[in-house]
N, C-alpha and C. Protein backbone atom coordinates (compact mmCIF):
# COMPACT_ATOMS: atom_id res chain seq x y z
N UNK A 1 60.62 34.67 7.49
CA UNK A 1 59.48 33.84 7.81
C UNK A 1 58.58 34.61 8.79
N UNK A 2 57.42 34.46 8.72
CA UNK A 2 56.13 35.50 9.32
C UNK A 2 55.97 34.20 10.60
N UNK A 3 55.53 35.38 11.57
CA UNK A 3 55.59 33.84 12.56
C UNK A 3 53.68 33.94 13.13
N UNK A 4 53.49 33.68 13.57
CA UNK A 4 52.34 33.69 14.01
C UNK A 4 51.97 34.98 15.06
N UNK A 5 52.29 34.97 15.50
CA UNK A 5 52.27 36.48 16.53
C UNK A 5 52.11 37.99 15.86
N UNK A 6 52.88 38.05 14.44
CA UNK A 6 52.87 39.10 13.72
C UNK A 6 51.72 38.89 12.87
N UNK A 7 50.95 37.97 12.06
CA UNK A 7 50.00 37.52 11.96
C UNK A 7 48.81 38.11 12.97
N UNK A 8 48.56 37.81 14.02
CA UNK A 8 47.79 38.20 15.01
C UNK A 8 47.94 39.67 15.15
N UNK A 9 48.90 40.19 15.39
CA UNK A 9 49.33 41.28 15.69
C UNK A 9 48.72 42.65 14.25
N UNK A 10 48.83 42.00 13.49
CA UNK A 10 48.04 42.33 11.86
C UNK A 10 46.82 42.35 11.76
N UNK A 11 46.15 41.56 12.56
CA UNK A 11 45.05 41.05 12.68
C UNK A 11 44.03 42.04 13.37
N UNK A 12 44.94 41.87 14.64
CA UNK A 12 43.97 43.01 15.39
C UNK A 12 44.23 44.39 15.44
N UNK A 13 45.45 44.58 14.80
CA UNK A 13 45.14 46.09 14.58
C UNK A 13 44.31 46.79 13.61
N UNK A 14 44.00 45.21 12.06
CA UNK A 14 43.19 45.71 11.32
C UNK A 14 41.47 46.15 11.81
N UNK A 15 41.85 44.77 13.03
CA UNK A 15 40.19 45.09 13.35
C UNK A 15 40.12 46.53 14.52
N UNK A 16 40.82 46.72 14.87
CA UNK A 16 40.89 48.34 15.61
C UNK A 16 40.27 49.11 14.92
N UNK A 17 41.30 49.51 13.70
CA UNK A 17 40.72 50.73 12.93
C UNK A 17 39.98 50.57 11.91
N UNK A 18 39.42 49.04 11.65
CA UNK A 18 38.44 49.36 11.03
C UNK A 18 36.57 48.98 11.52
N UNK A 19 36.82 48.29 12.43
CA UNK A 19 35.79 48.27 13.09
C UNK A 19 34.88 49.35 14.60
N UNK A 20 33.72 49.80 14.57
CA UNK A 20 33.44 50.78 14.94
C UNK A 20 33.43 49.76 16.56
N UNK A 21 33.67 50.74 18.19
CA UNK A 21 33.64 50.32 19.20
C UNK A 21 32.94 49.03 20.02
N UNK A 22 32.09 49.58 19.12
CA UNK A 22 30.86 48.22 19.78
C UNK A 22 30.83 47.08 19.36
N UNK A 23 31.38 46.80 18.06
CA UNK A 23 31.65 45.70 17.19
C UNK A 23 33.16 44.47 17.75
N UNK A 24 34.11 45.50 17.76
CA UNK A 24 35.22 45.13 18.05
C UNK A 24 35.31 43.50 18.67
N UNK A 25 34.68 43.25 19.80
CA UNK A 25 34.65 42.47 20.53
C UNK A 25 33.74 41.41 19.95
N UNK A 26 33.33 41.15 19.32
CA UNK A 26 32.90 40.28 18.22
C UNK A 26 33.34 40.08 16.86
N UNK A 27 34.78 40.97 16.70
CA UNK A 27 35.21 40.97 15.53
C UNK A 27 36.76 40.20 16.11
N UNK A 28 36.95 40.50 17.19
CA UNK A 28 38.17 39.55 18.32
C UNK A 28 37.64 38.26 18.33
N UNK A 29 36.45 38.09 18.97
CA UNK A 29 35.75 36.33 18.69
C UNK A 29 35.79 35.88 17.19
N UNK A 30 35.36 36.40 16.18
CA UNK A 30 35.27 36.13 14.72
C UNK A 30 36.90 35.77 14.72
N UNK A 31 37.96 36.66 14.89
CA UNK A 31 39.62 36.19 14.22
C UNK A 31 39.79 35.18 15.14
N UNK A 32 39.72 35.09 16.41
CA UNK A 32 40.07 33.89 17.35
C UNK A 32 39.63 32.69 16.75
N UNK A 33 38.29 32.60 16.65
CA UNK A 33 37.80 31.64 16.22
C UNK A 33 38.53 31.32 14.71
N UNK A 34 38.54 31.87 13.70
CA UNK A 34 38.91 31.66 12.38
C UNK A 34 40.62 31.60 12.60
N UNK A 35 41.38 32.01 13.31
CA UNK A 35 42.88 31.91 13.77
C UNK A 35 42.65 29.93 14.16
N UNK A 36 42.06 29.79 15.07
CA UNK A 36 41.88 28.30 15.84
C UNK A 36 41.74 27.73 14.36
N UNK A 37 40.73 28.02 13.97
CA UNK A 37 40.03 26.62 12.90
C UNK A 37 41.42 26.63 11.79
N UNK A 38 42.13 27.49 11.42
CA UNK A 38 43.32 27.69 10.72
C UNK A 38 44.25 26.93 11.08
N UNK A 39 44.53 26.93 12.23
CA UNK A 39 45.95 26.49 13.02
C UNK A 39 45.29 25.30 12.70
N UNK A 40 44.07 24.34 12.77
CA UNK A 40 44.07 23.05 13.17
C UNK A 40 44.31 22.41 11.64
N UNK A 41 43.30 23.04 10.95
CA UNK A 41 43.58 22.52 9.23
C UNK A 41 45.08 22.39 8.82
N UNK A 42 45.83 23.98 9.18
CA UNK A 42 47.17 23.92 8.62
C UNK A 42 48.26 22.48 9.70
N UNK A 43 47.60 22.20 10.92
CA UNK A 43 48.25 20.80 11.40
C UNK A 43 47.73 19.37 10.46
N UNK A 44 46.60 19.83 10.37
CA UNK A 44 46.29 18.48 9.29
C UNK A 44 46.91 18.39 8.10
N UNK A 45 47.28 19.54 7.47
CA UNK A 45 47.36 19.36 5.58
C UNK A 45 49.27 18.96 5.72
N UNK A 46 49.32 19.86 6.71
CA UNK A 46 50.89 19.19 7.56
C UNK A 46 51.51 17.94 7.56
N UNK A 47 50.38 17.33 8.37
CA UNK A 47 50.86 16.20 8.72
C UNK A 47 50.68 14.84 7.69
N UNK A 48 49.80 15.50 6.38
CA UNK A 48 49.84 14.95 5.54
C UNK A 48 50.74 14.34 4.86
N UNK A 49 51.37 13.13 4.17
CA UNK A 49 52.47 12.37 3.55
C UNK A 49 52.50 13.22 2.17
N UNK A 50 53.68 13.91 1.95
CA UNK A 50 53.86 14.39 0.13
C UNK A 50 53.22 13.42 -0.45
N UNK A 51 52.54 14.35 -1.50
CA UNK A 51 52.59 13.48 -2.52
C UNK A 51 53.41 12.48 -3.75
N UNK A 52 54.46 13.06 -3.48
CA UNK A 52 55.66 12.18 -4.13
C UNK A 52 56.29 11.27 -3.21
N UNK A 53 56.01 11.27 -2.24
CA UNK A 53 56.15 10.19 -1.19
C UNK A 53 55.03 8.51 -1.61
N UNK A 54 53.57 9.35 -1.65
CA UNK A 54 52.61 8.42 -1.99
C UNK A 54 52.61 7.48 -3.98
N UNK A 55 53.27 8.73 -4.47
CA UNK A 55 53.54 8.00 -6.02
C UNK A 55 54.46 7.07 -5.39
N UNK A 56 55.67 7.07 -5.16
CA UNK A 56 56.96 6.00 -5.02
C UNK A 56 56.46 4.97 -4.39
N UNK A 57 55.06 5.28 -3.01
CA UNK A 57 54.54 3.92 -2.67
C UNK A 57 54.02 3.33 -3.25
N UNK A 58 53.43 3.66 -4.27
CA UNK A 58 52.48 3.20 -5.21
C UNK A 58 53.43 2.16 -6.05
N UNK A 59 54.28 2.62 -6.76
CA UNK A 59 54.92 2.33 -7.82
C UNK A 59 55.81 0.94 -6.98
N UNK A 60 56.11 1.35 -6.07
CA UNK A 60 56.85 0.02 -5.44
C UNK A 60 56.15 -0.61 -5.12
N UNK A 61 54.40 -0.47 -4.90
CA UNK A 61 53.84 -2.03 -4.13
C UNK A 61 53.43 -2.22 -5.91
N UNK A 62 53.15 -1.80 -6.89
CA UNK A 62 52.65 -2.36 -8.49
C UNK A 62 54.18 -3.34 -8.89
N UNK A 63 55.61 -2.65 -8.87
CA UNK A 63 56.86 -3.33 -8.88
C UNK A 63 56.85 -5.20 -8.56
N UNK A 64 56.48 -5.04 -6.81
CA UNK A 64 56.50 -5.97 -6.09
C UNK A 64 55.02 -7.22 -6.66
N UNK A 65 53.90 -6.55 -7.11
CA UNK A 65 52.84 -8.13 -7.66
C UNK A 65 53.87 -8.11 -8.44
């Protein structure tokens, strides 16, 4: 399992060598920022109920009329 740190760690070494000196530091704000907005979506789609959770509710409140 990839954990988040190695992720990051991937991250900014890509932007090292491939971004020229002056850039860098706006290419650190660009992954920070896009790392954040990631982490929050992947807590939402998370915390989402399976979908085979939501069929069985279904099917038991149609059962029950």
């Amino acid at each position: 399992m990839t954990t988040l740190s190695e992720v990051q760690a991937l991250d900014r070494a890509l932007l090292v060598d491939t971004l020229p000196t002056s850039e860098q530091p706006s290419g650190n704000a660009w992954a920070a920022c896009m790392l954040a907005i990631g982490s929050v979506v992947g807590f939402y789609v998370y915390a989402l109920p399976p979908l085979s959770h939501v069929t069985s509710c279904s099917e038991f409140l149609q059962r029950q009329y």
